[in-house]
C-alpha atoms as a PDB file:
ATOM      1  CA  UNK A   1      31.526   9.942 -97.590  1.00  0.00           C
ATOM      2  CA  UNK A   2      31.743  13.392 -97.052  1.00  0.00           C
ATOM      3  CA  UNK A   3      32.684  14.777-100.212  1.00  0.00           C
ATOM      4  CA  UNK A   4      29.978  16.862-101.079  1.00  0.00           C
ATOM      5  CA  UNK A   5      31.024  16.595-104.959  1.00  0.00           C
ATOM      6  CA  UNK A   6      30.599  12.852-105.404  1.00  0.00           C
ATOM      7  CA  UNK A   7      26.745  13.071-104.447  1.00  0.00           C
ATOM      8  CA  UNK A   8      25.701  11.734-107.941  1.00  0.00           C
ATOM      9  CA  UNK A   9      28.065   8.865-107.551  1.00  0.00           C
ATOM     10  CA  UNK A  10      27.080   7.977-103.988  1.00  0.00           C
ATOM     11  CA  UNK A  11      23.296   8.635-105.690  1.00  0.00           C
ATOM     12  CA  UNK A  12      24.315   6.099-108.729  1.00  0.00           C
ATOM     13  CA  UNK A  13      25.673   3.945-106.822  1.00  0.00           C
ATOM     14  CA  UNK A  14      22.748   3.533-104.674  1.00  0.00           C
ATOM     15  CA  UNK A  15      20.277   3.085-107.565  1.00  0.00           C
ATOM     16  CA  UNK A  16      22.262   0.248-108.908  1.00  0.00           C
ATOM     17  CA  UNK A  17      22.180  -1.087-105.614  1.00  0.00           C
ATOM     18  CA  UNK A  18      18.365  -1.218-105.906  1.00  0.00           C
ATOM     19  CA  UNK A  19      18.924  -2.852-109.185  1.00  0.00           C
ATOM     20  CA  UNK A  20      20.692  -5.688-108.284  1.00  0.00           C
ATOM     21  CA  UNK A  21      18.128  -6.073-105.284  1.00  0.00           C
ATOM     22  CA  UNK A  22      15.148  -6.251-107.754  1.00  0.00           C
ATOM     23  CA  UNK A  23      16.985  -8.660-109.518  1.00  0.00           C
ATOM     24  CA  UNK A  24      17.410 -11.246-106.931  1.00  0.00           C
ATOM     25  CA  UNK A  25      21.099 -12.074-107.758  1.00  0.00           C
ATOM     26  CA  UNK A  26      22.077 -12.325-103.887  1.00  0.00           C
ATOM     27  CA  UNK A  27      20.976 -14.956-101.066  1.00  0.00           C
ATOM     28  CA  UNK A  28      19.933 -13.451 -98.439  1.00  0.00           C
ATOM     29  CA  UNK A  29      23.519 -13.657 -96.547  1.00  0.00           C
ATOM     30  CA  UNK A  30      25.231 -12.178 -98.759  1.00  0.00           C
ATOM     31  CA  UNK A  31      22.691  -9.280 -98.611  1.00  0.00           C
ATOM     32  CA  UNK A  32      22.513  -8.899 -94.823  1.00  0.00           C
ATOM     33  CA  UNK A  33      26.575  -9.370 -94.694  1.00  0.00           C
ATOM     34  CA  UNK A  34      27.734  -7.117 -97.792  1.00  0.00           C
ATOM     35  CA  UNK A  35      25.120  -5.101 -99.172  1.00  0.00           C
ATOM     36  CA  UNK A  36      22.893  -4.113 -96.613  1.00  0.00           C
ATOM     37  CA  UNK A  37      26.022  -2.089 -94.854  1.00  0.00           C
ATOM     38  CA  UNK A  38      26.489   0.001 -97.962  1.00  0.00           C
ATOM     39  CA  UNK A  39      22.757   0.899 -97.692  1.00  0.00           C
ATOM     40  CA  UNK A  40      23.230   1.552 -93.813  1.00  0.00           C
ATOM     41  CA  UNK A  41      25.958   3.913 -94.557  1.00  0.00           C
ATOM     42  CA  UNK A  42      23.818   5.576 -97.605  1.00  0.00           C
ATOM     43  CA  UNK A  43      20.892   5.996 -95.251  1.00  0.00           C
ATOM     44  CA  UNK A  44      23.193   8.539 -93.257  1.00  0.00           C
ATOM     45  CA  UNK A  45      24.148  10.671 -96.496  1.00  0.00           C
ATOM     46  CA  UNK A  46      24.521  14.574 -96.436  1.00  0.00           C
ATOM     47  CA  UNK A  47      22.654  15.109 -99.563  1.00  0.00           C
ATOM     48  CA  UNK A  48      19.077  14.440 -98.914  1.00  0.00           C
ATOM     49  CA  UNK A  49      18.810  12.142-102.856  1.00  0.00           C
ATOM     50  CA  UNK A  50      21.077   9.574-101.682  1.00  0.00           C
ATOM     51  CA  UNK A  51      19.549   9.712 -98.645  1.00  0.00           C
ATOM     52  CA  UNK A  52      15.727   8.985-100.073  1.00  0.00           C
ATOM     53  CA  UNK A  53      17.531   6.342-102.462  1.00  0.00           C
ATOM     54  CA  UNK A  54      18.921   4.472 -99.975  1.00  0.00           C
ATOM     55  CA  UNK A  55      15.799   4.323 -97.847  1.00  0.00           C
ATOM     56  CA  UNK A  56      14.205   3.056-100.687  1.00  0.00           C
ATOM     57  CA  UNK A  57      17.309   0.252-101.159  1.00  0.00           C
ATOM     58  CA  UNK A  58      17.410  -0.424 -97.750  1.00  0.00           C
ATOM     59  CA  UNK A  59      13.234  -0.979 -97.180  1.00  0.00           C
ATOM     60  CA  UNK A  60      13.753  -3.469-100.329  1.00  0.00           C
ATOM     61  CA  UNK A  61      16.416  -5.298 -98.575  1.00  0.00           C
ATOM     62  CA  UNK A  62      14.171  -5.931 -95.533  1.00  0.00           C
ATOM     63  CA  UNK A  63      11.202  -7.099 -97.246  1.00  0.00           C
ATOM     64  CA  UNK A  64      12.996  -9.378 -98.934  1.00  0.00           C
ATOM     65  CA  UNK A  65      15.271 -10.502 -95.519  1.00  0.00           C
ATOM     66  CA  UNK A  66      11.719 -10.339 -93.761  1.00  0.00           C
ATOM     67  CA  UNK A  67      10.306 -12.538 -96.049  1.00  0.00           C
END
């Protein structure tokens, strides 16, 4: 993920990732075992946006893992 020109992809990408969270369309396995490594991997994005988005993703997922 190092390609500093695909930023606003990896940024898109991680907003729809909130979207589908808010949406409730995965059980929670399916979260922790596919989606929550894309976020993990986001989290630890060069550009600081994708960075903040994911955090945001990523603190959804675990309230809704949590709880």
């Amino acid at each position: 993920m190092d390609n500093e020109r695909n930023w606003r992809f990896r940024l898109e990408v991680t907003e729809q990732l909130g979207s589908m969270m808010s949406l409730g369309l995965y059980s929670p396995a399916h979260t922790r075992e596919f989606l929550a490594p894309m976020a993990l991997q986001l989290v630890q994005d060069r550009v600081a946006a994708v960075r903040v988005a994911a955090t945001n993703v990523l603190s959804s997922m675990l309230s809704k893992l949590h709880g």
